[in-house]
N, C-alpha and C. Protein backbone atom coordinates (compact mmCIF):
# COMPACT_ATOMS: atom_id res chain seq x y z
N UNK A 1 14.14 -4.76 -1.30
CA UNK A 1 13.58 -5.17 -2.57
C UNK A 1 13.68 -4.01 -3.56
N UNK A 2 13.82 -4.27 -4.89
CA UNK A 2 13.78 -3.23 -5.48
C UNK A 2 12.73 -2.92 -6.35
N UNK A 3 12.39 -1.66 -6.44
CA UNK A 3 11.06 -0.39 -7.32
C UNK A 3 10.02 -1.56 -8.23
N UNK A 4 11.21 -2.75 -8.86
CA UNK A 4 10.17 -4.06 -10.04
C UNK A 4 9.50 -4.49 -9.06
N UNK A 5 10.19 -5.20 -7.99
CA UNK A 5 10.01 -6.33 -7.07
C UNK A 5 8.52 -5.34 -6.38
N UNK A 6 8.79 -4.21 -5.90
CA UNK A 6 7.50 -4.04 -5.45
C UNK A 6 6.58 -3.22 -5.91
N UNK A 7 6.43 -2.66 -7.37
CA UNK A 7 5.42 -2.12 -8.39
C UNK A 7 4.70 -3.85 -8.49
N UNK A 8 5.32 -4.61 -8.74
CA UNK A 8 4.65 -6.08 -9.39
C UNK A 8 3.75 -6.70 -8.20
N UNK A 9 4.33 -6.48 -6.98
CA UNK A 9 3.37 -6.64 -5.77
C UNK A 9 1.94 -5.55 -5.53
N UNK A 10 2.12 -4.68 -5.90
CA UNK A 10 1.33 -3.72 -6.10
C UNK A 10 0.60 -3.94 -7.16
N UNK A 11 0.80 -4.30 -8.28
CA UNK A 11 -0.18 -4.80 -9.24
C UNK A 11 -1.08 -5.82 -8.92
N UNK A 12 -0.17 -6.98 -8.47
CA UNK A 12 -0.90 -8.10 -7.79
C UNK A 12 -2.09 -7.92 -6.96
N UNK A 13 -1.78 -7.05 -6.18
CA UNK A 13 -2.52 -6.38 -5.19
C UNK A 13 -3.95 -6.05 -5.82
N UNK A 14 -3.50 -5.22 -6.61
CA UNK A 14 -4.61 -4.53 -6.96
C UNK A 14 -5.52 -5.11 -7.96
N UNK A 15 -4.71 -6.04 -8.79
CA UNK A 15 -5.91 -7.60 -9.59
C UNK A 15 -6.60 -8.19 -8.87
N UNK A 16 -5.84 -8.58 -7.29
CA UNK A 16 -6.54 -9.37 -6.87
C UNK A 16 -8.01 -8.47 -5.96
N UNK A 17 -7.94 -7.16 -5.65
CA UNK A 17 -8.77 -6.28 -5.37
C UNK A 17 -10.18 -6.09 -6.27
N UNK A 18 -9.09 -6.16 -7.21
CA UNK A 18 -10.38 -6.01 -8.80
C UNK A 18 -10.99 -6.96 -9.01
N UNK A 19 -10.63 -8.03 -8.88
CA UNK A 19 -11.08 -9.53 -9.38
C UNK A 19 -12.43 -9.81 -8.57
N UNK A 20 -11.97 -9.53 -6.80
CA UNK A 20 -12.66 -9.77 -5.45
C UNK A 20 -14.17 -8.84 -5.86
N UNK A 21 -13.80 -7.56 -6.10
CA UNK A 21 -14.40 -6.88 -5.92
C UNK A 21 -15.61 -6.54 -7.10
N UNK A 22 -15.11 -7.41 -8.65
CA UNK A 22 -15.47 -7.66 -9.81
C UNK A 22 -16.18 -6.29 -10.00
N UNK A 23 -15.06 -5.08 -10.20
CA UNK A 23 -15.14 -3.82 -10.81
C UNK A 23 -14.76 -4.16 -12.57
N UNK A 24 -15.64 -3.04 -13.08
CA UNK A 24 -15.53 -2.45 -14.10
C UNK A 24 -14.17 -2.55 -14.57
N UNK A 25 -14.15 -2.09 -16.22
CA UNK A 25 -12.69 -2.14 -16.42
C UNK A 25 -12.24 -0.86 -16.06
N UNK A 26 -12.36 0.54 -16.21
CA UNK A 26 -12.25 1.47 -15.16
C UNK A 26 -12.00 1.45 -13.83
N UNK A 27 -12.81 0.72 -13.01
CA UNK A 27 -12.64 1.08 -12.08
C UNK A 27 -11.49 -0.21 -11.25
N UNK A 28 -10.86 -1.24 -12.47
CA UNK A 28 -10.24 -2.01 -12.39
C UNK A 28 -9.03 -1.78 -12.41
N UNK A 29 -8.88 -0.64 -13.68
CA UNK A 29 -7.52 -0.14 -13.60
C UNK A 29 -6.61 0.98 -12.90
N UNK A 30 -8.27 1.72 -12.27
CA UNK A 30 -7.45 2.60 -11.05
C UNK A 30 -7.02 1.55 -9.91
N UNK A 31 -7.74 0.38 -9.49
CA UNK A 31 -7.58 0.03 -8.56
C UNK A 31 -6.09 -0.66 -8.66
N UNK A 32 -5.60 -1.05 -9.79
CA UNK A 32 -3.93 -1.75 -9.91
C UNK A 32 -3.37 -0.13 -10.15
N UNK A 33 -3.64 0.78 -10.75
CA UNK A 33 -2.70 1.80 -10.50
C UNK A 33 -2.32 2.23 -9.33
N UNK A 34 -3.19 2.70 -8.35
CA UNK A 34 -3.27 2.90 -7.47
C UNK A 34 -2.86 1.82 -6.29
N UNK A 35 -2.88 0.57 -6.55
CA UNK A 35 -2.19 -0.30 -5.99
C UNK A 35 -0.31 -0.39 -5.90
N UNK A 36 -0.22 0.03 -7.22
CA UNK A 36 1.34 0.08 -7.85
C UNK A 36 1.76 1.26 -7.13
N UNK A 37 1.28 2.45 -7.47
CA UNK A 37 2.15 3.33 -6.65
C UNK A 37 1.85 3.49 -5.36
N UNK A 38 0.87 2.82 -4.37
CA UNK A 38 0.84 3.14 -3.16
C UNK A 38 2.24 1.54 -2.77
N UNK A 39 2.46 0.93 -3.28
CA UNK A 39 3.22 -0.34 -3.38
C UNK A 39 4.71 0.46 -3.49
N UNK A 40 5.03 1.64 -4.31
CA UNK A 40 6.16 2.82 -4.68
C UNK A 40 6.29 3.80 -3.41
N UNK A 41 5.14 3.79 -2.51
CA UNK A 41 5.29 4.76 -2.01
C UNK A 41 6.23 4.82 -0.74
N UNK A 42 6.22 4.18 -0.17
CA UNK A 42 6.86 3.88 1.28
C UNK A 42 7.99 4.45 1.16
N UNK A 43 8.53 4.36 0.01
CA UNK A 43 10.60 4.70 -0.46
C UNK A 43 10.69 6.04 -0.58
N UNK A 44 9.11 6.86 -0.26
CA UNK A 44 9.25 8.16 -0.40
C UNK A 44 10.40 9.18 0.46
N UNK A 45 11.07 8.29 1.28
CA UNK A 45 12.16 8.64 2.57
C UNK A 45 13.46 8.43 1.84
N UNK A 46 13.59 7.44 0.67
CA UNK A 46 14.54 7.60 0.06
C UNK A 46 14.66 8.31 -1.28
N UNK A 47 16.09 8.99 -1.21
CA UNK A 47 16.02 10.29 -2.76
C UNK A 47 16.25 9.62 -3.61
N UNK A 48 16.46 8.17 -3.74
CA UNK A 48 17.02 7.93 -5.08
C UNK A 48 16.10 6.84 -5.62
N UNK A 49 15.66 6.31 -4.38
CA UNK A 49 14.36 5.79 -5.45
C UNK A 49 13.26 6.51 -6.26
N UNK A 50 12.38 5.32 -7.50
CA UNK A 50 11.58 6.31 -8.24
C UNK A 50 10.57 7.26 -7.72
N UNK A 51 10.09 7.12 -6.82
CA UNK A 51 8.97 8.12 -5.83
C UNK A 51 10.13 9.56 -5.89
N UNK A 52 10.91 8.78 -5.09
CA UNK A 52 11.81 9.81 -4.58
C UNK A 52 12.34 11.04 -5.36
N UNK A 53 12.70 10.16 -6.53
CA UNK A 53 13.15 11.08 -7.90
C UNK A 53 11.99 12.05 -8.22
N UNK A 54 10.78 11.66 -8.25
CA UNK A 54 9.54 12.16 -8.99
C UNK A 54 9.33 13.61 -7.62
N UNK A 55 9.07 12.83 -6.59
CA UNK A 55 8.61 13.95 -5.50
C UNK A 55 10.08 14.58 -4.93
N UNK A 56 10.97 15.05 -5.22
CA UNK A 56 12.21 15.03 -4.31
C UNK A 56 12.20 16.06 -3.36
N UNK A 57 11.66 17.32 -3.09
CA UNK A 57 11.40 17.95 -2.22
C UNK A 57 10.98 17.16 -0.79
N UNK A 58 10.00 16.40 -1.30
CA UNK A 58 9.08 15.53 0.15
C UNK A 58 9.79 14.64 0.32
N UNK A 59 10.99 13.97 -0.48
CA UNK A 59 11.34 12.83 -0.33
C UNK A 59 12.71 13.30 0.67
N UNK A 60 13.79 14.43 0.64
CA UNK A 60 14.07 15.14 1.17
C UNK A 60 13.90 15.30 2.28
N UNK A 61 13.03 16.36 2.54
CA UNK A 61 12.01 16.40 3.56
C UNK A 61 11.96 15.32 5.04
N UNK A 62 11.43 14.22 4.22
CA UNK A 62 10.95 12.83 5.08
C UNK A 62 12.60 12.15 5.33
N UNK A 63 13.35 12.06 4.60
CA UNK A 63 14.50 11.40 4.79
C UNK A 63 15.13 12.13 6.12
N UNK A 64 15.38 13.16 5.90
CA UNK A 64 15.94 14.44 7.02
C UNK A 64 15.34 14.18 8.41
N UNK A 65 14.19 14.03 8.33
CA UNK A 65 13.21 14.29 9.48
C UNK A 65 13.45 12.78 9.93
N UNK A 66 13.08 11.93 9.54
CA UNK A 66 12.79 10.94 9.85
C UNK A 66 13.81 9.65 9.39
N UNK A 67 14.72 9.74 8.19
CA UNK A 67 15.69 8.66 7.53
C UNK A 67 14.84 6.83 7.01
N UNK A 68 15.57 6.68 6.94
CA UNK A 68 15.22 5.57 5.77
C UNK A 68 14.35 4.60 6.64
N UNK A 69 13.08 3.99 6.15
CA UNK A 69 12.70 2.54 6.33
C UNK A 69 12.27 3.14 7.83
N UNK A 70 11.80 4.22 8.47
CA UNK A 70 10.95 4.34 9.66
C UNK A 70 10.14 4.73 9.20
N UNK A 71 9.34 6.01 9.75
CA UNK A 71 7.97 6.15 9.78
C UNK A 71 7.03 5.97 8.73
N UNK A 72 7.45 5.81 7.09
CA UNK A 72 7.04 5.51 6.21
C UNK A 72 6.76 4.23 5.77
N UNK A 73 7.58 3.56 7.27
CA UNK A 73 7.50 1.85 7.08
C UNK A 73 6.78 1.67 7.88
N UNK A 74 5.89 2.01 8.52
CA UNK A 74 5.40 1.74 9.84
C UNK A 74 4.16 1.34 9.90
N UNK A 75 3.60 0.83 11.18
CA UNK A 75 2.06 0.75 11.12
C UNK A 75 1.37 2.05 11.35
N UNK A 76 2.01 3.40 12.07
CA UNK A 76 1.68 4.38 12.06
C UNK A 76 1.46 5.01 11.05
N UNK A 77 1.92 4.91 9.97
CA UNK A 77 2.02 5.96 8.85
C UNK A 77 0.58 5.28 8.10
N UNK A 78 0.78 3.72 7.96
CA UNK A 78 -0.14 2.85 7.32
C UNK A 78 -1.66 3.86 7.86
N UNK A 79 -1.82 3.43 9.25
CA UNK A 79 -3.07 4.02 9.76
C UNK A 79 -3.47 4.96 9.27
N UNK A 80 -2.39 5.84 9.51
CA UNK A 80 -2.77 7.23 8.94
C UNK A 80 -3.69 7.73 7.93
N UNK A 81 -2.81 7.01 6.85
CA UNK A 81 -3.14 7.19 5.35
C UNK A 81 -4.91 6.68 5.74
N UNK A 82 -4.52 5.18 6.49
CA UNK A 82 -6.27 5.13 6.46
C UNK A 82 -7.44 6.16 6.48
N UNK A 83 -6.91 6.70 7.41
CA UNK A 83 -7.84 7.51 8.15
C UNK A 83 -8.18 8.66 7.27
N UNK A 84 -7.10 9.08 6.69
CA UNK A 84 -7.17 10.21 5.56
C UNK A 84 -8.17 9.39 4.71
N UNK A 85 -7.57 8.68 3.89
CA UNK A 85 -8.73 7.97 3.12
C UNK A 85 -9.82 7.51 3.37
N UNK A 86 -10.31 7.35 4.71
CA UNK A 86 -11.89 7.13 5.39
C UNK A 86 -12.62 8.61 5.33
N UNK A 87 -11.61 9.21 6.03
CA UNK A 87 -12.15 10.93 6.12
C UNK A 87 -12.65 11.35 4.74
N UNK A 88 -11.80 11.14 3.93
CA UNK A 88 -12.26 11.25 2.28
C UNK A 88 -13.21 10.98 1.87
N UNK A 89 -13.45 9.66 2.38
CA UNK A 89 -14.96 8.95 1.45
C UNK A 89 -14.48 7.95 0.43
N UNK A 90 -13.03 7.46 0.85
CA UNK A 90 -12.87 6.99 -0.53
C UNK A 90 -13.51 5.63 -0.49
N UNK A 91 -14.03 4.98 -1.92
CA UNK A 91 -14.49 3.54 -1.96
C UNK A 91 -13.59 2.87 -0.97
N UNK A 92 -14.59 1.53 -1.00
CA UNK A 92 -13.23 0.58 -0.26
C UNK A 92 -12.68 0.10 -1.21
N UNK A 93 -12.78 -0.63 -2.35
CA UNK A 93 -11.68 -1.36 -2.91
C UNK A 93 -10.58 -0.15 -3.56
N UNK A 94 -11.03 0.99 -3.16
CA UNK A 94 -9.58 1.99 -3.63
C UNK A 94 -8.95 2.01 -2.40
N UNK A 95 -9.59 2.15 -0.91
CA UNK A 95 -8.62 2.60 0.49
C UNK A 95 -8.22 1.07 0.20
N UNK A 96 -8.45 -0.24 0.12
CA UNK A 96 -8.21 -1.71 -0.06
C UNK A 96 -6.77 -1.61 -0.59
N UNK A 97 -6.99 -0.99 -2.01
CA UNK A 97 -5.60 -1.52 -2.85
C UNK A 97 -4.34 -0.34 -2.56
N UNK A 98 -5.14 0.43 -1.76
CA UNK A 98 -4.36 1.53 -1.20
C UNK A 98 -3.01 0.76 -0.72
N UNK A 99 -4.02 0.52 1.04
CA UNK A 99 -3.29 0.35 2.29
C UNK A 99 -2.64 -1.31 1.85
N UNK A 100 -3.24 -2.08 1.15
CA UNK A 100 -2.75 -3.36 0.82
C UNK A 100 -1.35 -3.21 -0.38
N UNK A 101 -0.97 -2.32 -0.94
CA UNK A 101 0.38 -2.01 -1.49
C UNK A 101 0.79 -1.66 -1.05
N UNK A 102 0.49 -1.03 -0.16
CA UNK A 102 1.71 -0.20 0.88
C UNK A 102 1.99 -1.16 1.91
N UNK A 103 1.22 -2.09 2.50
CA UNK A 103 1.92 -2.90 3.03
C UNK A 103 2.53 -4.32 2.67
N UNK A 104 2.18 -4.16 1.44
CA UNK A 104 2.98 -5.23 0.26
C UNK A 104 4.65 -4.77 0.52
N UNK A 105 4.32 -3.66 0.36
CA UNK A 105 5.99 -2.96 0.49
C UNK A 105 6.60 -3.19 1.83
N UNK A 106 6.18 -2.71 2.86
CA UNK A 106 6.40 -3.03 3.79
C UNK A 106 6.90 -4.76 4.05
N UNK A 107 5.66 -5.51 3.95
CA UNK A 107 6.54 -6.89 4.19
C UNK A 107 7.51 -7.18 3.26
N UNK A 108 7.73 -6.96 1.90
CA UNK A 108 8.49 -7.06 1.24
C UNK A 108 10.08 -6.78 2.30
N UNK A 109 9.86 -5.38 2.31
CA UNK A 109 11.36 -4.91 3.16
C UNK A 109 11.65 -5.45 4.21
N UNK A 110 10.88 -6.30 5.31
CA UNK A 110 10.96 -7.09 6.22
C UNK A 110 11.47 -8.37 5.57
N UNK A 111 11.59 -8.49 4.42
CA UNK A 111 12.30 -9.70 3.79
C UNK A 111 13.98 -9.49 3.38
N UNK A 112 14.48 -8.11 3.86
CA UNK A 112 15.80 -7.50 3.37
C UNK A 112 16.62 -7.62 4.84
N UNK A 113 17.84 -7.82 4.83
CA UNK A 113 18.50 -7.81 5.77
C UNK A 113 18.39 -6.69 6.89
N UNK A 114 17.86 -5.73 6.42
CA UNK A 114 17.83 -4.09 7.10
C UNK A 114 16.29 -4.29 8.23
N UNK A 115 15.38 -4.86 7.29
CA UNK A 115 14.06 -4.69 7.95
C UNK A 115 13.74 -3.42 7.85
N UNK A 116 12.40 -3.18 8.68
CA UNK A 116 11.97 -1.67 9.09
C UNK A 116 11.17 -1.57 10.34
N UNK A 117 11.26 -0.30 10.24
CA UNK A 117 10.98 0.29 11.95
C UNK A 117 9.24 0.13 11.72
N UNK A 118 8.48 -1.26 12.19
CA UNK A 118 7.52 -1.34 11.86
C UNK A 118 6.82 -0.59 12.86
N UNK A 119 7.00 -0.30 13.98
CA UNK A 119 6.38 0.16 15.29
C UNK A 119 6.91 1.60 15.45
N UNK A 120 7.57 1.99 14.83
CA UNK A 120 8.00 3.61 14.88
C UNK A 120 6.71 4.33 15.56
N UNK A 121 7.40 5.04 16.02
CA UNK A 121 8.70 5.59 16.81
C UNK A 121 9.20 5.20 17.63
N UNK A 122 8.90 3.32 18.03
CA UNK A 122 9.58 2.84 18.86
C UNK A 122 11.38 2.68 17.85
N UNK A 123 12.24 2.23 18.81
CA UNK A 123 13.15 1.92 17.57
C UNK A 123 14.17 0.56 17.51
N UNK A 124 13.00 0.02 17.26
CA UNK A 124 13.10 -1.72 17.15
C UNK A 124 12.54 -2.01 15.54
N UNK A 125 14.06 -2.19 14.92
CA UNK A 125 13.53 -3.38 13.54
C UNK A 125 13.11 -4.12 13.63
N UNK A 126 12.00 -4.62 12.48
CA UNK A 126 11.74 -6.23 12.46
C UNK A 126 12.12 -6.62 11.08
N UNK A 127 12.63 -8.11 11.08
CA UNK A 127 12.76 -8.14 9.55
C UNK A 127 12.12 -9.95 9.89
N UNK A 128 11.59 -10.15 9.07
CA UNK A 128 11.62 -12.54 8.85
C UNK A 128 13.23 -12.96 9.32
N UNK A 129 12.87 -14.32 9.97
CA UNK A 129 14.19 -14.77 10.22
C UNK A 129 14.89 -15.19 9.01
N UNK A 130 13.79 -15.40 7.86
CA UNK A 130 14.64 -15.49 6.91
C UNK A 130 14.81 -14.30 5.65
N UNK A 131 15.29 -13.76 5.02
CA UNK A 131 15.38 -12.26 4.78
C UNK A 131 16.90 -12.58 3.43
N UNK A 132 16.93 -11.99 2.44
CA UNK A 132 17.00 -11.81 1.49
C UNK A 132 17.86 -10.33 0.83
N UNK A 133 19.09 -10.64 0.18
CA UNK A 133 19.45 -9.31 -1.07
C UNK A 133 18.78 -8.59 -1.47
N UNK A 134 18.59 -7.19 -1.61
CA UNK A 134 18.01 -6.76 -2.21
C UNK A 134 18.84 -7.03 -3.79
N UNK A 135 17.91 -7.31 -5.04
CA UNK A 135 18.81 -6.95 -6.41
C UNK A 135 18.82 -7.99 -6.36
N UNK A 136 18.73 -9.12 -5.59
CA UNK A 136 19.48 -10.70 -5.76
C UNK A 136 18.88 -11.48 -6.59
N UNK A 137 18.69 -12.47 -6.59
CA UNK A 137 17.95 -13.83 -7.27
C UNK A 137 16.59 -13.94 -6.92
N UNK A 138 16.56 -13.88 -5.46
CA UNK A 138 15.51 -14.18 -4.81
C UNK A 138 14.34 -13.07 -5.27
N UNK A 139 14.95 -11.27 -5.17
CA UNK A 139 14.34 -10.44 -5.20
C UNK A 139 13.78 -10.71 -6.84
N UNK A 140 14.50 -10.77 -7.83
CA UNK A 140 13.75 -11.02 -9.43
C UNK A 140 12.73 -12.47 -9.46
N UNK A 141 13.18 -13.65 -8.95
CA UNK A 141 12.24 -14.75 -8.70
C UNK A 141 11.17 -14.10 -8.31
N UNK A 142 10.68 -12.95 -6.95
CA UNK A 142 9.75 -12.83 -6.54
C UNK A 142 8.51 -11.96 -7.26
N UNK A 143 9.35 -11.25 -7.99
CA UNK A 143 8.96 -9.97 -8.96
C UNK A 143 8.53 -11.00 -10.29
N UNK A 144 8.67 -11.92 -10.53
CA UNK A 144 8.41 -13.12 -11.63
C UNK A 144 7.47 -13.33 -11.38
N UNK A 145 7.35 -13.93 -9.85
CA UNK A 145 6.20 -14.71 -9.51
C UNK A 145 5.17 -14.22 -9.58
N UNK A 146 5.08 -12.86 -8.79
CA UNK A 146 4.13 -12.09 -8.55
C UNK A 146 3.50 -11.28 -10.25
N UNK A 147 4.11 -11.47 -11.22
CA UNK A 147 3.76 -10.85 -12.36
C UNK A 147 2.89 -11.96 -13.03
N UNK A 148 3.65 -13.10 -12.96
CA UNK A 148 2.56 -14.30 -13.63
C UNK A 148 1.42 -14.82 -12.43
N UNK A 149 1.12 -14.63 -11.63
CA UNK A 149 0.02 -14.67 -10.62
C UNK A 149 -0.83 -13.48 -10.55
N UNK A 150 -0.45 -12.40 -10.90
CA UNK A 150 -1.20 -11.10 -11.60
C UNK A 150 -1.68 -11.66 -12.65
N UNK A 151 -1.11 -12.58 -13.46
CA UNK A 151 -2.04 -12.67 -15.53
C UNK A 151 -2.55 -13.97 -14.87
N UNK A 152 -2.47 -14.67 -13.77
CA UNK A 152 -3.32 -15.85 -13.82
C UNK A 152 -4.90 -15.04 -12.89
N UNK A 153 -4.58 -14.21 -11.72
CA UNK A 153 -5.82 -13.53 -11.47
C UNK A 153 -6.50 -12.74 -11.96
N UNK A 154 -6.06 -12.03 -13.15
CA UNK A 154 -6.61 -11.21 -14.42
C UNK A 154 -7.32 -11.94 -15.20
N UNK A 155 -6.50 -12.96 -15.34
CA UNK A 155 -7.69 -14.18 -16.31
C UNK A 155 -7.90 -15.71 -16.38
N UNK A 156 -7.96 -15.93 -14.88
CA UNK A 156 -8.49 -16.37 -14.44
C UNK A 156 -9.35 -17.91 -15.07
N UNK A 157 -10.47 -16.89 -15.27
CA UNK A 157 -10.90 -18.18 -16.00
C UNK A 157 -10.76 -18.81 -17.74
N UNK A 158 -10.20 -17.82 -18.05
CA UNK A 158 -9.31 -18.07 -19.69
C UNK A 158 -8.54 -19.53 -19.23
N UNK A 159 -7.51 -18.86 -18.51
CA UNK A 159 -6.34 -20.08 -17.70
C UNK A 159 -7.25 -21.18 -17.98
N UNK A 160 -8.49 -21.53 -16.65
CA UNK A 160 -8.65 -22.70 -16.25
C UNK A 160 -9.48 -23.26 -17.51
N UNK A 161 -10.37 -22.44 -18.63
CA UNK A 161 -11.05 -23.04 -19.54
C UNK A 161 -9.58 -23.71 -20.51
N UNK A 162 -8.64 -22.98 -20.63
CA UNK A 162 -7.04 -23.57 -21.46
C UNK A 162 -6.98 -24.81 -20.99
N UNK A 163 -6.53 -25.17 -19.29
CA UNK A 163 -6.29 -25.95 -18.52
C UNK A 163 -6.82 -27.18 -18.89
N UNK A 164 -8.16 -26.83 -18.63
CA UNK A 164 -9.38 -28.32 -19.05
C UNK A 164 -9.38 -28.78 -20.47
N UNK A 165 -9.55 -27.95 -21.03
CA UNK A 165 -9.95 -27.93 -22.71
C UNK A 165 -8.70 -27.60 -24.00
N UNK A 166 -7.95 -27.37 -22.88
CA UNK A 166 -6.22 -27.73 -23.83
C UNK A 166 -6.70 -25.99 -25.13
N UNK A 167 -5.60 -26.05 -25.77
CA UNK A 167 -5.63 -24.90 -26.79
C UNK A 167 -6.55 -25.23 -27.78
């Protein structure tokens, strides 16, 4: 999938976090920021995506050590981060929109012909039997969808008062 396809899942993510969780507008908009780039982050193994560009030392780093779509795809890495973020103290609807973009990303890439090493360091891909171009049709349809289901869980009830009561 590509950087749109899963920043827009990451937003999603993180509306629907905000919405659940009926935070502040502050504490609404860390929770989709922070949704978006933990949704960016996984590609940190690759140099040429936007993470990658931004951090390229670590991105480097992780590619070398480890190469594309493993341990950064994994349920291991996922945990991890948890745990860092429990150890922290962080709220839940921030560790929430955390670990829930990052594995937005994750299933996303299980929708690409490649898959990822979800069980790393075992070294067995998984991808859906049915699985998808990255760049393709499918990948911008999904990045659509997920952007207008972000402005319908943002507002929600605007929508449904429109719906009933026409313009």
């Amino acid at each position: 999938m590509t950087g749109k396809t899963h920043s827009a899942a990451g937003i999603l993510v993180g509306a629907a976090v905000a919405t659940h969780y009926q935070l502040d507008i502050f504490e609404m908009t860390t929770s989709i920021v922070l949704s978006a780039l933990a949704s960016i982050f996984p590609d940190i193994c690759h140099t040429k995506s936007k993470i990658g560009q931004k951090l390229p030392l670590l991105s480097f780093i992780i590619k070398h050590l480890f190469g594309h779509r493993t341990l950064t795809h994994s349920l291991v890495f996922v945990l991890s981060i948890y745990f860092v973020l429990h150890m922290i103290e962080t709220p839940i609807y921030y560790m929430i929109s955390i670990i829930c973009g990052m594995l937005s990303h994750i299933i996303l890439d299980m929708l690409t012909p490649r898959g990822v090493h979800l069980l790393f360091p075992i070294p067995i891909r998984v991808r859906f039997p049915i699985y998808f171009k990255t760049g393709g049709l499918m990948d911008l349809s999904l990045a659509t969808t997920f952007s207008l289901v972000t402005i319908y869980v943002l507002f929600e009830s605007s929508v449904k008062h429109l719906i009933l009561n026409g313009l």
